[in-house]
PDB file of N, CA and C in Angstrom:
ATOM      1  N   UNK A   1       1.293  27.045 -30.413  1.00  0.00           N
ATOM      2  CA  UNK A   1       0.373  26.446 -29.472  1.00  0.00           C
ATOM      3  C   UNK A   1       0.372  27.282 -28.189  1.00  0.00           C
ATOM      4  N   UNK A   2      -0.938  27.354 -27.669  1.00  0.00           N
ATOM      5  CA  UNK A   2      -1.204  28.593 -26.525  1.00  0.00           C
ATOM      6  C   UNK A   2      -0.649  27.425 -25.469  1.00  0.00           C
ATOM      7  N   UNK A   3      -0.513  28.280 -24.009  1.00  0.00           N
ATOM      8  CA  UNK A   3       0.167  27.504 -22.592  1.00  0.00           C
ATOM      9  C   UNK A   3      -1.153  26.735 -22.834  1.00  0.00           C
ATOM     10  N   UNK A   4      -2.271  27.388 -22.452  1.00  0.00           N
ATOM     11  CA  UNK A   4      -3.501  26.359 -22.026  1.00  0.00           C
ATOM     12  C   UNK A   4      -3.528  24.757 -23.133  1.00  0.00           C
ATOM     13  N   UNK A   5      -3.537  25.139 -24.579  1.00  0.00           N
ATOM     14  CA  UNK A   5      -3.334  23.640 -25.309  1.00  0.00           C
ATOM     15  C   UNK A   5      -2.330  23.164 -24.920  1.00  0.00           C
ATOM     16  N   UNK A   6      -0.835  23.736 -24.668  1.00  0.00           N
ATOM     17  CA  UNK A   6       0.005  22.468 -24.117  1.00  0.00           C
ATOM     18  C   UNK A   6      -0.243  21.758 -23.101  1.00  0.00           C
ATOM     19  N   UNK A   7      -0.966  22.898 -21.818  1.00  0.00           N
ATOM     20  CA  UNK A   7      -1.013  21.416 -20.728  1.00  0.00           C
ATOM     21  C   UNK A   7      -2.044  20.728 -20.852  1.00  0.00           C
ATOM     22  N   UNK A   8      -2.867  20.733 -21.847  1.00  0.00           N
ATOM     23  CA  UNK A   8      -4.005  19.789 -22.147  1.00  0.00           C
ATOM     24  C   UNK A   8      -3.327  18.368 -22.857  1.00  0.00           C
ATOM     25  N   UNK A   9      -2.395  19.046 -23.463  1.00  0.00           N
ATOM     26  CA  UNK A   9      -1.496  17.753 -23.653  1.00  0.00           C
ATOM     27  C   UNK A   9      -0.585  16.732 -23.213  1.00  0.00           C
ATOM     28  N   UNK A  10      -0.903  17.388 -22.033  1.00  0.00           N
ATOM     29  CA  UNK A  10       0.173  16.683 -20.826  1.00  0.00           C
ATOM     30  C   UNK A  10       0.142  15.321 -20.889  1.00  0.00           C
ATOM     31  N   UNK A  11      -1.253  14.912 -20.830  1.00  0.00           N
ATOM     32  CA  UNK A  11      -1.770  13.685 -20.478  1.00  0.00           C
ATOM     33  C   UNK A  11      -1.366  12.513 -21.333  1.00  0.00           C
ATOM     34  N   UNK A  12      -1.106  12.826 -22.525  1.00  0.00           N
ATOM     35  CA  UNK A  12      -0.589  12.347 -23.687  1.00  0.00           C
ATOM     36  C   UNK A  12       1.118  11.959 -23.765  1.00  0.00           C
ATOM     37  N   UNK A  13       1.480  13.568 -23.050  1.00  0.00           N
ATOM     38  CA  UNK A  13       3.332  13.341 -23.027  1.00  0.00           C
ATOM     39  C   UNK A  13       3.433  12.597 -21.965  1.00  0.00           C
ATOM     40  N   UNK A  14       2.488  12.172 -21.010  1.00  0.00           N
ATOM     41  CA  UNK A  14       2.900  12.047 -19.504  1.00  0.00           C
ATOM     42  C   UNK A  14       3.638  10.419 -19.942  1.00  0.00           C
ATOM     43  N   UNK A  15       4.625   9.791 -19.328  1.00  0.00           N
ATOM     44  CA  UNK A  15       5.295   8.770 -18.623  1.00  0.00           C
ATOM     45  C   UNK A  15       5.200   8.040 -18.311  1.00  0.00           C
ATOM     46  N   UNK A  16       4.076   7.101 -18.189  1.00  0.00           N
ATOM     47  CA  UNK A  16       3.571   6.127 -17.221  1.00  0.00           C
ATOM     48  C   UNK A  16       4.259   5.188 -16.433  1.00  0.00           C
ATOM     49  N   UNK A  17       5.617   5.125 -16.950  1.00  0.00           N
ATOM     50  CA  UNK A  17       6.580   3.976 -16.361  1.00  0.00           C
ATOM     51  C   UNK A  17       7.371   5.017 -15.423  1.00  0.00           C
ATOM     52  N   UNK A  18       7.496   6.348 -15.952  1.00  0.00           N
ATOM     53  CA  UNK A  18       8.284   6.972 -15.308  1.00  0.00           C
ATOM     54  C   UNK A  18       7.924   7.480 -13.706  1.00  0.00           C
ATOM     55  N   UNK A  19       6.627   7.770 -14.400  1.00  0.00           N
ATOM     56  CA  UNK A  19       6.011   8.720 -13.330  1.00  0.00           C
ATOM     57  C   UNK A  19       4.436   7.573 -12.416  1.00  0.00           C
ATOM     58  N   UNK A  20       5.170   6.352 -12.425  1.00  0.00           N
ATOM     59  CA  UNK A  20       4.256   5.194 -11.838  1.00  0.00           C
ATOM     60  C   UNK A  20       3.831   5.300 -10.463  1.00  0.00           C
ATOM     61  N   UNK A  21       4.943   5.874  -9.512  1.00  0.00           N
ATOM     62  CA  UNK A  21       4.831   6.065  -8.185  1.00  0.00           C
ATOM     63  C   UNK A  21       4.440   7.671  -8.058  1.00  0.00           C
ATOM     64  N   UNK A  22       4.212   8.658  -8.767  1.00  0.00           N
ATOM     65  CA  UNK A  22       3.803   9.340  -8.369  1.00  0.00           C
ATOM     66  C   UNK A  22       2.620   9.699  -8.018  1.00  0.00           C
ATOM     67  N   UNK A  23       2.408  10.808  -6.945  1.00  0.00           N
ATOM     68  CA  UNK A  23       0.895  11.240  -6.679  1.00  0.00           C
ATOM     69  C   UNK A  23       1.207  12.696  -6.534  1.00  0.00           C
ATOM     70  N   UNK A  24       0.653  13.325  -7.047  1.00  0.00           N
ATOM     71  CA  UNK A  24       0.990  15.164  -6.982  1.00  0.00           C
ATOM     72  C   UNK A  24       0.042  15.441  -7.804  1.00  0.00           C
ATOM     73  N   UNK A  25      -0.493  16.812  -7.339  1.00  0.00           N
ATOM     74  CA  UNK A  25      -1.173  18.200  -8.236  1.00  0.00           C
ATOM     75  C   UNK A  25      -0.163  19.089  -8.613  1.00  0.00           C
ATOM     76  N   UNK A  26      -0.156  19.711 -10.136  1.00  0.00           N
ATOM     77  CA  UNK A  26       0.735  20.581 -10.480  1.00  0.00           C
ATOM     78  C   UNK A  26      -0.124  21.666 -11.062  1.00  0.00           C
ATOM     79  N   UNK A  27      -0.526  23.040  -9.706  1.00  0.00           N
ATOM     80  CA  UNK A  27      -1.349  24.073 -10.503  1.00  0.00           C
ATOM     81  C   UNK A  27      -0.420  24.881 -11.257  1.00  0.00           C
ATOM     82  N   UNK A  28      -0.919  25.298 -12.268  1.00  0.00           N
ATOM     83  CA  UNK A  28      -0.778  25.950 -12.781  1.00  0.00           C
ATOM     84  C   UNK A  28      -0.503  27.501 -13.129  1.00  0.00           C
ATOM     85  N   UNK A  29      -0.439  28.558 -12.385  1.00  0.00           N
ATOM     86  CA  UNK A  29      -1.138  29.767 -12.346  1.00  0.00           C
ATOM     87  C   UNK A  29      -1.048  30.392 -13.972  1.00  0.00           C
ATOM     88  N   UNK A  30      -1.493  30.580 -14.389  1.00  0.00           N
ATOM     89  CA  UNK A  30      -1.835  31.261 -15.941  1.00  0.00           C
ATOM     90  C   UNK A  30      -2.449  31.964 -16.036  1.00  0.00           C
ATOM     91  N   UNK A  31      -2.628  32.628 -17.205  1.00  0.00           N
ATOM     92  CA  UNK A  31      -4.165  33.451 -17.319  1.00  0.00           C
ATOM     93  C   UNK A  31      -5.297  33.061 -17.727  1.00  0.00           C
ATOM     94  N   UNK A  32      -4.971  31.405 -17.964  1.00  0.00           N
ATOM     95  CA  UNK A  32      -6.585  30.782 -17.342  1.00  0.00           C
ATOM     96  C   UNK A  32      -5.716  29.660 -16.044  1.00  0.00           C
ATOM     97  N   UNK A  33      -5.818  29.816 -15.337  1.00  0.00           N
ATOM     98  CA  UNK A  33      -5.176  28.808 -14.431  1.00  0.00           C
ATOM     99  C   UNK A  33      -5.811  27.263 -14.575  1.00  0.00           C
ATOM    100  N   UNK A  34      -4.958  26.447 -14.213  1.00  0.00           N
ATOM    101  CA  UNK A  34      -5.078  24.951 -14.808  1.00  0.00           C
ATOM    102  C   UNK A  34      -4.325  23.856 -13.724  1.00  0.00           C
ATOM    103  N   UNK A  35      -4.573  22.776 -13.582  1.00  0.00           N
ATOM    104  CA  UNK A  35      -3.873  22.156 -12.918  1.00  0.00           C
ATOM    105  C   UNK A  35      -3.656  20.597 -13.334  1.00  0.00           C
ATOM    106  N   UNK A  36      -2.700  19.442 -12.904  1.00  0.00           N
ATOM    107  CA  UNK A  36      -2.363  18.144 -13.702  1.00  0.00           C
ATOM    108  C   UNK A  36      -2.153  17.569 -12.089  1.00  0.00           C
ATOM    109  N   UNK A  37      -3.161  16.234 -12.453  1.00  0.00           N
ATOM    110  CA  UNK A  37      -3.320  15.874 -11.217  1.00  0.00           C
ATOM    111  C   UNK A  37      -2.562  14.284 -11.568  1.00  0.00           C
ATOM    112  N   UNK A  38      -1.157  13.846 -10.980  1.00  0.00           N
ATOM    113  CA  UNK A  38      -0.907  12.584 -11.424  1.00  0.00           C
ATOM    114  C   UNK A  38      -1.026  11.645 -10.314  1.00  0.00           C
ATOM    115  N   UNK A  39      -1.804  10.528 -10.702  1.00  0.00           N
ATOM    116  CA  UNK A  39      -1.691   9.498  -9.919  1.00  0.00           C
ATOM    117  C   UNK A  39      -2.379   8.020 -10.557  1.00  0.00           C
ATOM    118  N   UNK A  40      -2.072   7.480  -9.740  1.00  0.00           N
ATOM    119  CA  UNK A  40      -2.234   5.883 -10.574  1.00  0.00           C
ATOM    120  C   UNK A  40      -1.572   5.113 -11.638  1.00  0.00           C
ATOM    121  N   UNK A  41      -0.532   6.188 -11.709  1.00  0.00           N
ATOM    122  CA  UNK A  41       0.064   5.798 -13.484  1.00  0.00           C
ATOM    123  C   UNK A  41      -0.540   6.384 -14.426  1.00  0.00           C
ATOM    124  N   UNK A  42      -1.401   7.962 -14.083  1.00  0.00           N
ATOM    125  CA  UNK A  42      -2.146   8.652 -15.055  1.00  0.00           C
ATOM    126  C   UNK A  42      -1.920   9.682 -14.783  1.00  0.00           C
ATOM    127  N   UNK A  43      -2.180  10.806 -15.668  1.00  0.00           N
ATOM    128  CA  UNK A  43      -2.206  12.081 -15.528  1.00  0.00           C
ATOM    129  C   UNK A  43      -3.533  12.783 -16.321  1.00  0.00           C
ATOM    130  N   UNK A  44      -4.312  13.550 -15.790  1.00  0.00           N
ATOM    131  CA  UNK A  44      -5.086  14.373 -16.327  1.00  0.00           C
ATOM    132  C   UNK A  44      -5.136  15.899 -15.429  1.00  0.00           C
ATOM    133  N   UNK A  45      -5.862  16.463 -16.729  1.00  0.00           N
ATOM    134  CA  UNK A  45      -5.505  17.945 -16.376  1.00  0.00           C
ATOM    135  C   UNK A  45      -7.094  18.407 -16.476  1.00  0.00           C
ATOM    136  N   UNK A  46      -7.042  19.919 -15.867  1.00  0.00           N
ATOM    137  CA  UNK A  46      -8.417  20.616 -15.586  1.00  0.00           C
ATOM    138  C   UNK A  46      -8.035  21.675 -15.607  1.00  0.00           C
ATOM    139  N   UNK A  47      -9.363  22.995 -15.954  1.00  0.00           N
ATOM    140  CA  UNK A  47      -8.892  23.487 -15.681  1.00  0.00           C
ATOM    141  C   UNK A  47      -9.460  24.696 -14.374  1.00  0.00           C
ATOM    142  N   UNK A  48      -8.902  25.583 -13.580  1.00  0.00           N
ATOM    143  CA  UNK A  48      -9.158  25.702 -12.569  1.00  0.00           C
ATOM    144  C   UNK A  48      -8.442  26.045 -11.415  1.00  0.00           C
ATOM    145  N   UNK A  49      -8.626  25.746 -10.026  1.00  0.00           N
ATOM    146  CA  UNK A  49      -7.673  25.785  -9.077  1.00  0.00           C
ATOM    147  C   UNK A  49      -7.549  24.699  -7.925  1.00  0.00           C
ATOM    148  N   UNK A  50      -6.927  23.669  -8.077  1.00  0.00           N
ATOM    149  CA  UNK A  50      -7.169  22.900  -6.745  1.00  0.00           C
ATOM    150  C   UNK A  50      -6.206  23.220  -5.571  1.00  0.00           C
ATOM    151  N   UNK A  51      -7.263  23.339  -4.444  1.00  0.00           N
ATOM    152  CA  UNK A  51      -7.082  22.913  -3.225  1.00  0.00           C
ATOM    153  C   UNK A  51      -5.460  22.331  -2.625  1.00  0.00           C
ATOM    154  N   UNK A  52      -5.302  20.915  -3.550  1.00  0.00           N
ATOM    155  CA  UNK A  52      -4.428  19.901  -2.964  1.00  0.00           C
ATOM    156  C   UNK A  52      -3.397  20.171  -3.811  1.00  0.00           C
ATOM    157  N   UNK A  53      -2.795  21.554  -4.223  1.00  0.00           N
ATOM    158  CA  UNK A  53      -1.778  21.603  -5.104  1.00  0.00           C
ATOM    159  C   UNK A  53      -0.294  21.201  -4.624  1.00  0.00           C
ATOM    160  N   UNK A  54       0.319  19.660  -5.265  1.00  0.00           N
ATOM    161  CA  UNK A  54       1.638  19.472  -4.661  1.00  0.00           C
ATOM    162  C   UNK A  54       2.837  20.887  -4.845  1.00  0.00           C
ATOM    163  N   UNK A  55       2.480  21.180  -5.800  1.00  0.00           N
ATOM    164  CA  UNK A  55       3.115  22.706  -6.483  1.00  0.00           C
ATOM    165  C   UNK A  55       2.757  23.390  -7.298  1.00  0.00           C
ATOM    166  N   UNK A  56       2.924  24.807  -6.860  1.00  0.00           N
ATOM    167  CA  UNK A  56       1.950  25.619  -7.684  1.00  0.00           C
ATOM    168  C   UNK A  56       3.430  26.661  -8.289  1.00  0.00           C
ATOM    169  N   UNK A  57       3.189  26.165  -9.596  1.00  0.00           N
ATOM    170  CA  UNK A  57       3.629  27.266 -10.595  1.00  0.00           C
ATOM    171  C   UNK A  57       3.168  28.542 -11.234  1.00  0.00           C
ATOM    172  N   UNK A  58       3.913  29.910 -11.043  1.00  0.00           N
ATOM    173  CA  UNK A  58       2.774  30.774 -11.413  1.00  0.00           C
ATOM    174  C   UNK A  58       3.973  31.975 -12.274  1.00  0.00           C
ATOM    175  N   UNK A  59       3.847  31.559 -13.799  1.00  0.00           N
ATOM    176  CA  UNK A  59       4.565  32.186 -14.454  1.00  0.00           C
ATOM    177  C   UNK A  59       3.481  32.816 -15.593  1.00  0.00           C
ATOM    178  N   UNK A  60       3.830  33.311 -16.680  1.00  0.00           N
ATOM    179  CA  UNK A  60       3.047  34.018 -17.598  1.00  0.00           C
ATOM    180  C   UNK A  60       3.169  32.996 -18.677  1.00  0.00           C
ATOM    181  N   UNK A  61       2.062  33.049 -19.455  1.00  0.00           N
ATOM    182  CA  UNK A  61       1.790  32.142 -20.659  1.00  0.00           C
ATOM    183  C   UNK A  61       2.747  32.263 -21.781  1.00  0.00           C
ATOM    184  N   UNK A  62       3.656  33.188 -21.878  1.00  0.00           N
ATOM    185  CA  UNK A  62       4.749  32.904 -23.478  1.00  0.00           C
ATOM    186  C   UNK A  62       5.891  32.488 -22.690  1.00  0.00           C
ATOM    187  N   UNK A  63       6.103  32.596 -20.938  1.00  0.00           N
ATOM    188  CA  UNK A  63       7.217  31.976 -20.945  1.00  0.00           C
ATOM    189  C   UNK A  63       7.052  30.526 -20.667  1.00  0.00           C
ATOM    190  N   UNK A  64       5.904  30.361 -19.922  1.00  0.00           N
ATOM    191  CA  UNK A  64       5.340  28.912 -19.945  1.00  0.00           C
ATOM    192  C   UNK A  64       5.252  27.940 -21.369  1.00  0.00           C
ATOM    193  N   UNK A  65       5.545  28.684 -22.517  1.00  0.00           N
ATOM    194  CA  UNK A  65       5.292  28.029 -23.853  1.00  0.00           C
ATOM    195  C   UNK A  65       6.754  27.655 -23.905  1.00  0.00           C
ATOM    196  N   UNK A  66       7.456  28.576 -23.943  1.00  0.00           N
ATOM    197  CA  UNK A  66       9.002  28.324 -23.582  1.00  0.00           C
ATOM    198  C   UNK A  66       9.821  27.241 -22.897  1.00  0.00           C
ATOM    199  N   UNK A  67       9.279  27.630 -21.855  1.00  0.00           N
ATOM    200  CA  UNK A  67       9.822  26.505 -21.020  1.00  0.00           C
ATOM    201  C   UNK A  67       9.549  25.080 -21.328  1.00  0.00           C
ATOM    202  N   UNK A  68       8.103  25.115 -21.684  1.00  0.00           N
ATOM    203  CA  UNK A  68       7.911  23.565 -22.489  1.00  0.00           C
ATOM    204  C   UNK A  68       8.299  23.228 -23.851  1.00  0.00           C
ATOM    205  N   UNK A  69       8.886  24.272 -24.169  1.00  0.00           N
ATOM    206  CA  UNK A  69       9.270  23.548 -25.664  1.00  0.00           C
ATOM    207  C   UNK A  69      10.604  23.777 -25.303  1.00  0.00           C
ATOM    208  N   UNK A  70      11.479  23.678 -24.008  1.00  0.00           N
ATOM    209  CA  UNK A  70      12.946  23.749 -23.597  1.00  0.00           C
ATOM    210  C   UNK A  70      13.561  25.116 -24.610  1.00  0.00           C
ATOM    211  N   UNK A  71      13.145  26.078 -24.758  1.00  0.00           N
ATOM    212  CA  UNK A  71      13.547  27.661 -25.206  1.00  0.00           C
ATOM    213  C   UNK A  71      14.024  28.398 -23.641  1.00  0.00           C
ATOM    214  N   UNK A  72      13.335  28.049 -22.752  1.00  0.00           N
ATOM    215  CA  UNK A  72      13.870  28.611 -21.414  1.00  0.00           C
ATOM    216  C   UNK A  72      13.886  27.542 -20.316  1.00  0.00           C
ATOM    217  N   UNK A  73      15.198  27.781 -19.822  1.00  0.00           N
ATOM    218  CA  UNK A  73      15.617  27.055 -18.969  1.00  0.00           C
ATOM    219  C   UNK A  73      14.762  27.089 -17.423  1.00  0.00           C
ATOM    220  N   UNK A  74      14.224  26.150 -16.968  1.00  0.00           N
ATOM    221  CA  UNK A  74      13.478  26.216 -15.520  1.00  0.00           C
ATOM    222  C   UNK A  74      14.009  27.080 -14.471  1.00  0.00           C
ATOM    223  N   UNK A  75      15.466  26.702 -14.107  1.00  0.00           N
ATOM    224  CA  UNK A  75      16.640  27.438 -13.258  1.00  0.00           C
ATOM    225  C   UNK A  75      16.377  28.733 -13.622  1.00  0.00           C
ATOM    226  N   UNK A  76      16.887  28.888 -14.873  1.00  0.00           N
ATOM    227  CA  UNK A  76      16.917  30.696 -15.253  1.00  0.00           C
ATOM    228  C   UNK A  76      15.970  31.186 -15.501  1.00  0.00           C
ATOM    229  N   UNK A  77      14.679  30.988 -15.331  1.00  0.00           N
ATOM    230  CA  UNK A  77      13.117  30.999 -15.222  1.00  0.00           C
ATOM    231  C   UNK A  77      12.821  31.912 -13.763  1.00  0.00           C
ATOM    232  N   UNK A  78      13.322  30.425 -12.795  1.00  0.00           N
ATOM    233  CA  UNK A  78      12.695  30.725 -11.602  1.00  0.00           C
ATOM    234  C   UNK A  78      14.214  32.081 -10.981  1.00  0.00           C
ATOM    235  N   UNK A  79      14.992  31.875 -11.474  1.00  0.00           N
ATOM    236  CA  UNK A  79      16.214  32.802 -11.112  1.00  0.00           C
ATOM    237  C   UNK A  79      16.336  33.930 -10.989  1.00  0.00           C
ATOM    238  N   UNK A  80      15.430  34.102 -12.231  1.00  0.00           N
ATOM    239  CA  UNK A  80      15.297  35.882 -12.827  1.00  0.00           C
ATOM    240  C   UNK A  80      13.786  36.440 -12.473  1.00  0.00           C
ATOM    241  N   UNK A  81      12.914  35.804 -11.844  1.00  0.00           N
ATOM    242  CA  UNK A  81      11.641  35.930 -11.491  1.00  0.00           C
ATOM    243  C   UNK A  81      10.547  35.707 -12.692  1.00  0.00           C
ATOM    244  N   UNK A  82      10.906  34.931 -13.594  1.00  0.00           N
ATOM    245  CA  UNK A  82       9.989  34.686 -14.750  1.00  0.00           C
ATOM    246  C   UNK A  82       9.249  33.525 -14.195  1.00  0.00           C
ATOM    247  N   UNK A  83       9.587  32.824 -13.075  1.00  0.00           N
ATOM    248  CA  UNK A  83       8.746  31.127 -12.385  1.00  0.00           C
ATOM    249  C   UNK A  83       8.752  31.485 -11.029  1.00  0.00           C
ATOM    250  N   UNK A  84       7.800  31.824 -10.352  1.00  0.00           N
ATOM    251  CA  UNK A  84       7.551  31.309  -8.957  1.00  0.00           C
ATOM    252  C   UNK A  84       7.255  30.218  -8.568  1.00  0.00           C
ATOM    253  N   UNK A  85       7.607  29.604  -7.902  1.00  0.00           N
ATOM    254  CA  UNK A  85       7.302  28.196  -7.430  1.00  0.00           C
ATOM    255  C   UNK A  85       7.037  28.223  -5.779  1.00  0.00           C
ATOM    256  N   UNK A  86       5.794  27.599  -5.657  1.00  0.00           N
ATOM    257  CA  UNK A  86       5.577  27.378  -4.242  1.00  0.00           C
ATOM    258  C   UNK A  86       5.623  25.843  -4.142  1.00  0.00           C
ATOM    259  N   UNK A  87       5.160  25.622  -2.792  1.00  0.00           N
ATOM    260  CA  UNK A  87       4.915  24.278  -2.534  1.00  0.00           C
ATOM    261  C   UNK A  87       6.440  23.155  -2.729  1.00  0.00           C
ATOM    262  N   UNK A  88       6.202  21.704  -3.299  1.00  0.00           N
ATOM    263  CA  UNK A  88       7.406  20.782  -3.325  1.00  0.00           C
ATOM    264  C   UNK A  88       8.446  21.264  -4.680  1.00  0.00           C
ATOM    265  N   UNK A  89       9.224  22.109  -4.310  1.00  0.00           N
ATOM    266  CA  UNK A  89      10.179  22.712  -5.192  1.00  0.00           C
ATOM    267  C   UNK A  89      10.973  21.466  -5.490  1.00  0.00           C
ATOM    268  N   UNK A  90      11.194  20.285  -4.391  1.00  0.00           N
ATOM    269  CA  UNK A  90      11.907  19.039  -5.013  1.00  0.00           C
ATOM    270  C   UNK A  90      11.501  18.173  -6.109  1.00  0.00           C
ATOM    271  N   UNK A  91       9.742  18.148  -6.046  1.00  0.00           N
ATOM    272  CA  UNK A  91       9.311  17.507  -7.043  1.00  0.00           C
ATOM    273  C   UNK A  91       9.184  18.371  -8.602  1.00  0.00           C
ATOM    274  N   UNK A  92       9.227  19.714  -8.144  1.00  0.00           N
ATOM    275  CA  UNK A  92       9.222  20.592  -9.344  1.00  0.00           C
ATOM    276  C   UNK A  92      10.505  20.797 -10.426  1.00  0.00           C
ATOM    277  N   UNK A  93      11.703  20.273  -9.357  1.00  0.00           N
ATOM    278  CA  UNK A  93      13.137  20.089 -10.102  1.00  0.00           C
ATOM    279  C   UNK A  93      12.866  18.675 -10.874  1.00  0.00           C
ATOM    280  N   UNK A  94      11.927  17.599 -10.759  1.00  0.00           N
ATOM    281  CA  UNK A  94      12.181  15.968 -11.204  1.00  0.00           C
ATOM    282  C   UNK A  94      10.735  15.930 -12.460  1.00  0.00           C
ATOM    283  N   UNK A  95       9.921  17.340 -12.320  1.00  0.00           N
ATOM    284  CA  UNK A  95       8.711  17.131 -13.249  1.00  0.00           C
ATOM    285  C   UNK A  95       9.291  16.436 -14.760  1.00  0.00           C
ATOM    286  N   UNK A  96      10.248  17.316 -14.994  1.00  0.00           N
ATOM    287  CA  UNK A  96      10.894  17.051 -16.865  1.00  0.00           C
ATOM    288  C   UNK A  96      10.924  15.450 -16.610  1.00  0.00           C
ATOM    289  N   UNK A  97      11.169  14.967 -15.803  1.00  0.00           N
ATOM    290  CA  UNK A  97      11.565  13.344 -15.906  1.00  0.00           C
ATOM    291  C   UNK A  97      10.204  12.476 -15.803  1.00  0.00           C
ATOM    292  N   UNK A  98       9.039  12.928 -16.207  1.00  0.00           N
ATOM    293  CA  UNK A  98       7.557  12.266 -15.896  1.00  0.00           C
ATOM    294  C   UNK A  98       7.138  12.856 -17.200  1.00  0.00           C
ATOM    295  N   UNK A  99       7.524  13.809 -18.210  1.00  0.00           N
ATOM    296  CA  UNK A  99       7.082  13.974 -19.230  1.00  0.00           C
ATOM    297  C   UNK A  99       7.720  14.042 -20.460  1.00  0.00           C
ATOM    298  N   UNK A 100       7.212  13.453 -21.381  1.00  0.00           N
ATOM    299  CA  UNK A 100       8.566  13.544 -22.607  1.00  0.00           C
ATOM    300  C   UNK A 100       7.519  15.223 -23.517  1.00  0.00           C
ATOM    301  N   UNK A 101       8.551  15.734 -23.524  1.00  0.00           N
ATOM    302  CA  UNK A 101       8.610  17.102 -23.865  1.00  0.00           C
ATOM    303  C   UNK A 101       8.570  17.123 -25.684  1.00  0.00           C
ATOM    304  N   UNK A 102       8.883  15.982 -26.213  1.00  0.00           N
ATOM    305  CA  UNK A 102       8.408  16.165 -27.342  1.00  0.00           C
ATOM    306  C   UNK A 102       6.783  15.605 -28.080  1.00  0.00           C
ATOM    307  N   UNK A 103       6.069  15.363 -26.536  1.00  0.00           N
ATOM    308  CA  UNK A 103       4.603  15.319 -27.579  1.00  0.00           C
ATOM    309  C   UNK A 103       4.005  16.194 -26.440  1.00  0.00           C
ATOM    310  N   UNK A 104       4.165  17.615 -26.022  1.00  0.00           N
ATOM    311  CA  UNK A 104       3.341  18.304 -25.782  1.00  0.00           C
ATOM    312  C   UNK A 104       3.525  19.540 -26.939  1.00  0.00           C
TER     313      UNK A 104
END
């Protein structure tokens, strides 16, 4: 599965109990860039660039496949320069806990 079909699937893995109080944009940077906008107890994704990004991730698409299927670790991602992360790096450490990683 390409990066772009997994985060189309987000919406599906997303949490709703977990991730109830949240409100955040999570862009994407890819080589189609994309972003997951959660709020209300929902998550949907686009694709694109928003504006109001709570955090913008900007790694390459096979390690981004990785990382979501837990093959690479986030830490040793962003460690070794395979994940840049801008923006709320606090909410970017708590994302895994708003999505169950086995239905993306």
């Amino acid at each position: 599965m390409s990066a772009v079909e997994m985060i189309k699937q987000m919406p599906q893995a997303f949490d709703a109990e977990a991730g109830a109080d949240v409100n955040a944009v999570i862009q994407y940077n890819i080589s189609t860039p994309m972003y997951a906008t959660i709020a209300n107890g929902e998550c949907t994704v686009a694709e694109g660039s928003s504006d109001d990004a709570t955090v913008t991730l900007t790694i390459e698409d096979d390690d981004l496949v990785d990382l979501l299927n837990g093959d690479l670790d986030g830490v040793t991602a962003f460690m070794t320069g395979k994940l840049q992360v801008e923006g709320d790096i606090m909410f970017a450490q708590t994302m895994a806990t708003i999505f169950d990683r086995s239905k993306v």
